[in-house]
C-alpha atoms as a PDB file:
ATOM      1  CA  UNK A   1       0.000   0.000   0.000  1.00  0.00           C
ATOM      2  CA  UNK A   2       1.195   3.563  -0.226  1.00  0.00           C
ATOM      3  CA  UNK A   3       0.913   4.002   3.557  1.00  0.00           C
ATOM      4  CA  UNK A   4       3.376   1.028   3.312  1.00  0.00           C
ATOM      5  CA  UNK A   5       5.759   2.907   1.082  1.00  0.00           C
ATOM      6  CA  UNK A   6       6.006   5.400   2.534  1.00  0.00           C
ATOM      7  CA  UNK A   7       7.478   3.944   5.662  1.00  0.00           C
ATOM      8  CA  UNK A   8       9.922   2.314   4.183  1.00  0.00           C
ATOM      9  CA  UNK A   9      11.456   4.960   2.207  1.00  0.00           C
ATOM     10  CA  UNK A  10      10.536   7.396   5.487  1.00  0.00           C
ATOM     11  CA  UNK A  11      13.434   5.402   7.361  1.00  0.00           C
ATOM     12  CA  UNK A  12      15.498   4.577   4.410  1.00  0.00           C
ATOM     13  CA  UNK A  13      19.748   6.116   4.146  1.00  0.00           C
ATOM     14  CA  UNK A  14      20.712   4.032   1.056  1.00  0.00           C
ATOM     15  CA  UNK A  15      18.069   3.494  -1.858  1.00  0.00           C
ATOM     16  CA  UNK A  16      18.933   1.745  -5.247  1.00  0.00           C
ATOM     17  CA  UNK A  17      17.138   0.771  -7.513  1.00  0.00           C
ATOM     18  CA  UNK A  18      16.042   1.199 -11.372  1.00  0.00           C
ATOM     19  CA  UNK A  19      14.966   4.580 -12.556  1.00  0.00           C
ATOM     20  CA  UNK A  20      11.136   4.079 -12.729  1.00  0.00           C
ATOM     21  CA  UNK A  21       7.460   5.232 -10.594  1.00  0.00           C
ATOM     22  CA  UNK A  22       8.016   3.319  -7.987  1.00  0.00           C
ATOM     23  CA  UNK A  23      11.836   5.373  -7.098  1.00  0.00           C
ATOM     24  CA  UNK A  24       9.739   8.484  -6.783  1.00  0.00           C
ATOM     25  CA  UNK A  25       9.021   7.523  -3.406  1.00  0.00           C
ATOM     26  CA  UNK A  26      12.452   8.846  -2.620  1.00  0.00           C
ATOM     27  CA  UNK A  27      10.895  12.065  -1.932  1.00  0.00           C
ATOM     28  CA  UNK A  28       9.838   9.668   1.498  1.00  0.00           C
ATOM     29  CA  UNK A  29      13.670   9.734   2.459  1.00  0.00           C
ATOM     30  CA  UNK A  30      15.522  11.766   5.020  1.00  0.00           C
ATOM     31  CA  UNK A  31      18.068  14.514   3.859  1.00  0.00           C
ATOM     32  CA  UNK A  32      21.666  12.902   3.198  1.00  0.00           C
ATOM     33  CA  UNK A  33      19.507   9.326   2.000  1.00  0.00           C
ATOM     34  CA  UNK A  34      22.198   8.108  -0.645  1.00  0.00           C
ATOM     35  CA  UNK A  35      20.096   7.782  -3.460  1.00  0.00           C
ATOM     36  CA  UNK A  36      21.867   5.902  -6.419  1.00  0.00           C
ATOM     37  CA  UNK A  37      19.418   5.026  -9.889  1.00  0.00           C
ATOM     38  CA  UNK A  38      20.333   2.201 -12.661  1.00  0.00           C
ATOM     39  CA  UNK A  39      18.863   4.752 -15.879  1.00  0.00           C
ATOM     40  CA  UNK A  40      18.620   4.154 -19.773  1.00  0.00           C
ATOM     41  CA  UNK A  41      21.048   5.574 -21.486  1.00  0.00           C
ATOM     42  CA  UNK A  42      18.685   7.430 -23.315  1.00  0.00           C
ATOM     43  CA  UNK A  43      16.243   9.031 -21.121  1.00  0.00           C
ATOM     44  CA  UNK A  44      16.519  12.768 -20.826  1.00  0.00           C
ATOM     45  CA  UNK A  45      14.577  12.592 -17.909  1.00  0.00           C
ATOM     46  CA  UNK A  46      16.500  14.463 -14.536  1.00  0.00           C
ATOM     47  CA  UNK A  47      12.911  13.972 -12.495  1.00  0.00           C
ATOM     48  CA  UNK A  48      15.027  11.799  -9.771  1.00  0.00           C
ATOM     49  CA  UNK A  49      17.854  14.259  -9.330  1.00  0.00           C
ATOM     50  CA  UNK A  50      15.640  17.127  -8.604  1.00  0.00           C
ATOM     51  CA  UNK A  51      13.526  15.210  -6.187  1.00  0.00           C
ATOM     52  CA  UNK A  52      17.147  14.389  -4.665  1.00  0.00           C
ATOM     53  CA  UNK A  53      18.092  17.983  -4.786  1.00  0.00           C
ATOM     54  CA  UNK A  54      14.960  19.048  -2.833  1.00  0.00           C
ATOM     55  CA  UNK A  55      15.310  16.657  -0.324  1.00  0.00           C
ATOM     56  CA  UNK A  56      19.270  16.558   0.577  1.00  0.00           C
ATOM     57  CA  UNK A  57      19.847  13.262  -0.513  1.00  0.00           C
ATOM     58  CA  UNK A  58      23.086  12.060  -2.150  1.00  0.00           C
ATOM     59  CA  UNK A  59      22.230  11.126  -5.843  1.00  0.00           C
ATOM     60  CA  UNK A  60      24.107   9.365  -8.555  1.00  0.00           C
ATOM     61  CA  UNK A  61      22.935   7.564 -11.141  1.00  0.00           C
ATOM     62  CA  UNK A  62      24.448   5.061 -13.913  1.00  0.00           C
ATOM     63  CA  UNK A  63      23.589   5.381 -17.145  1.00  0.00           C
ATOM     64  CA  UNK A  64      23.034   1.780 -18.883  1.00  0.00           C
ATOM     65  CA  UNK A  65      22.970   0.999 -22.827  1.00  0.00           C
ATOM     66  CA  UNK A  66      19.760  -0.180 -23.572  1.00  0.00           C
ATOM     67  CA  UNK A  67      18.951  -3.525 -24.766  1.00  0.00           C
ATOM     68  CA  UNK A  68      16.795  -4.053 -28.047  1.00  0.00           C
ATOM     69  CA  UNK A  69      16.307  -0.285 -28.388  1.00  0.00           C
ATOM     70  CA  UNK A  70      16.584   1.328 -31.789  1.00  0.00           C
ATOM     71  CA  UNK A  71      19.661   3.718 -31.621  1.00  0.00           C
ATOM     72  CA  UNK A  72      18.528   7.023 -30.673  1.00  0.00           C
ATOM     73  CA  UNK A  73      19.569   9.059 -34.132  1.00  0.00           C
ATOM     74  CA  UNK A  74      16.225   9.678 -35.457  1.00  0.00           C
ATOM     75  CA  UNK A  75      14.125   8.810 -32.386  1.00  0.00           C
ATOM     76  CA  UNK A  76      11.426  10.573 -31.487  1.00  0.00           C
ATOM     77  CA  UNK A  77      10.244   8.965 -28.447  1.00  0.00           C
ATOM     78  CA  UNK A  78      12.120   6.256 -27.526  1.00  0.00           C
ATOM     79  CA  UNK A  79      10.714   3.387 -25.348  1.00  0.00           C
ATOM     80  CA  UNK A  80      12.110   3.396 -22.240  1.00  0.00           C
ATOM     81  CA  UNK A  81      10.576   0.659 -21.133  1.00  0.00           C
ATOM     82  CA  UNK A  82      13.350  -1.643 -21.780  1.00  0.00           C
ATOM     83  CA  UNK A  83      15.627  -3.975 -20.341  1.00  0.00           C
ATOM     84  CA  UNK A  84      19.306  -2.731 -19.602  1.00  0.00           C
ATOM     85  CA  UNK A  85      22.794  -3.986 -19.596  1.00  0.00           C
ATOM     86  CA  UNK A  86      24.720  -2.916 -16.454  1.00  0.00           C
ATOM     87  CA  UNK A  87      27.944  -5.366 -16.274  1.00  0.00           C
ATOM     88  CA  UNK A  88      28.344  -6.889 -12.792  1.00  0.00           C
ATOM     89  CA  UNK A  89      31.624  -5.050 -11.602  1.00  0.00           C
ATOM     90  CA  UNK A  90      30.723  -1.707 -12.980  1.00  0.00           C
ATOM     91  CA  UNK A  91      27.233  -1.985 -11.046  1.00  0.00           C
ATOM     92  CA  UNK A  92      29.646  -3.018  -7.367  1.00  0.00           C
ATOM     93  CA  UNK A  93      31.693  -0.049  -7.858  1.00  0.00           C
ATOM     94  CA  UNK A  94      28.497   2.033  -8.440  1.00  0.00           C
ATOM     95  CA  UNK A  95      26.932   1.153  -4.964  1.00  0.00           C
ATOM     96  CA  UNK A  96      30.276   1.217  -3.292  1.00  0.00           C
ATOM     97  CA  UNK A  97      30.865   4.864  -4.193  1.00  0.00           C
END
């Protein structure tokens, strides 16, 4: 439930996760929460950095080549509803920093 979400992020210092609805409930977190988001490659989207901004969280995020995606040169709208490639050490040393 929401109520349920919300008190899990309320308590949370270290969220990560995949960019996606469900990370907006970051904006649940204390200030200095180390926030740290998997993203497409592609999205332009910075929605999870400002909510990190306005809350005092430490943000980072990794952007991730996107698998089965067209390449973005003529793209309108891309799908970002994709899966993503995010080798094994470079995703350790992400969470570790």
């Amino acid at each position: 439930s929401l109520v349920q979400q919300i008190m899990v992020f309320k308590g949370a210092k270290r969220i990560a996760g995949v960019s996606g609805a469900g990370m907006t409930n970051t904006a649940f977190s204390p200030p200095g929460a180390a926030v740290r988001l998997l993203v497409p490659a592609s999205m332009p989207d910075t929605f999870f950095w400002f909510i990190s901004q306005l809350r005092g969280h430490s943000y980072a995020e990794q952007r991730c080549p996107e698998i089965g995606q067209p390449p973005v040169d003529n793209v309108i709208h891309p799908n970002w509803n994709c899966d993503i490639a995010v080798p094994e050490e470079a995703f350790r040393r992400f969470l570790e920093a």
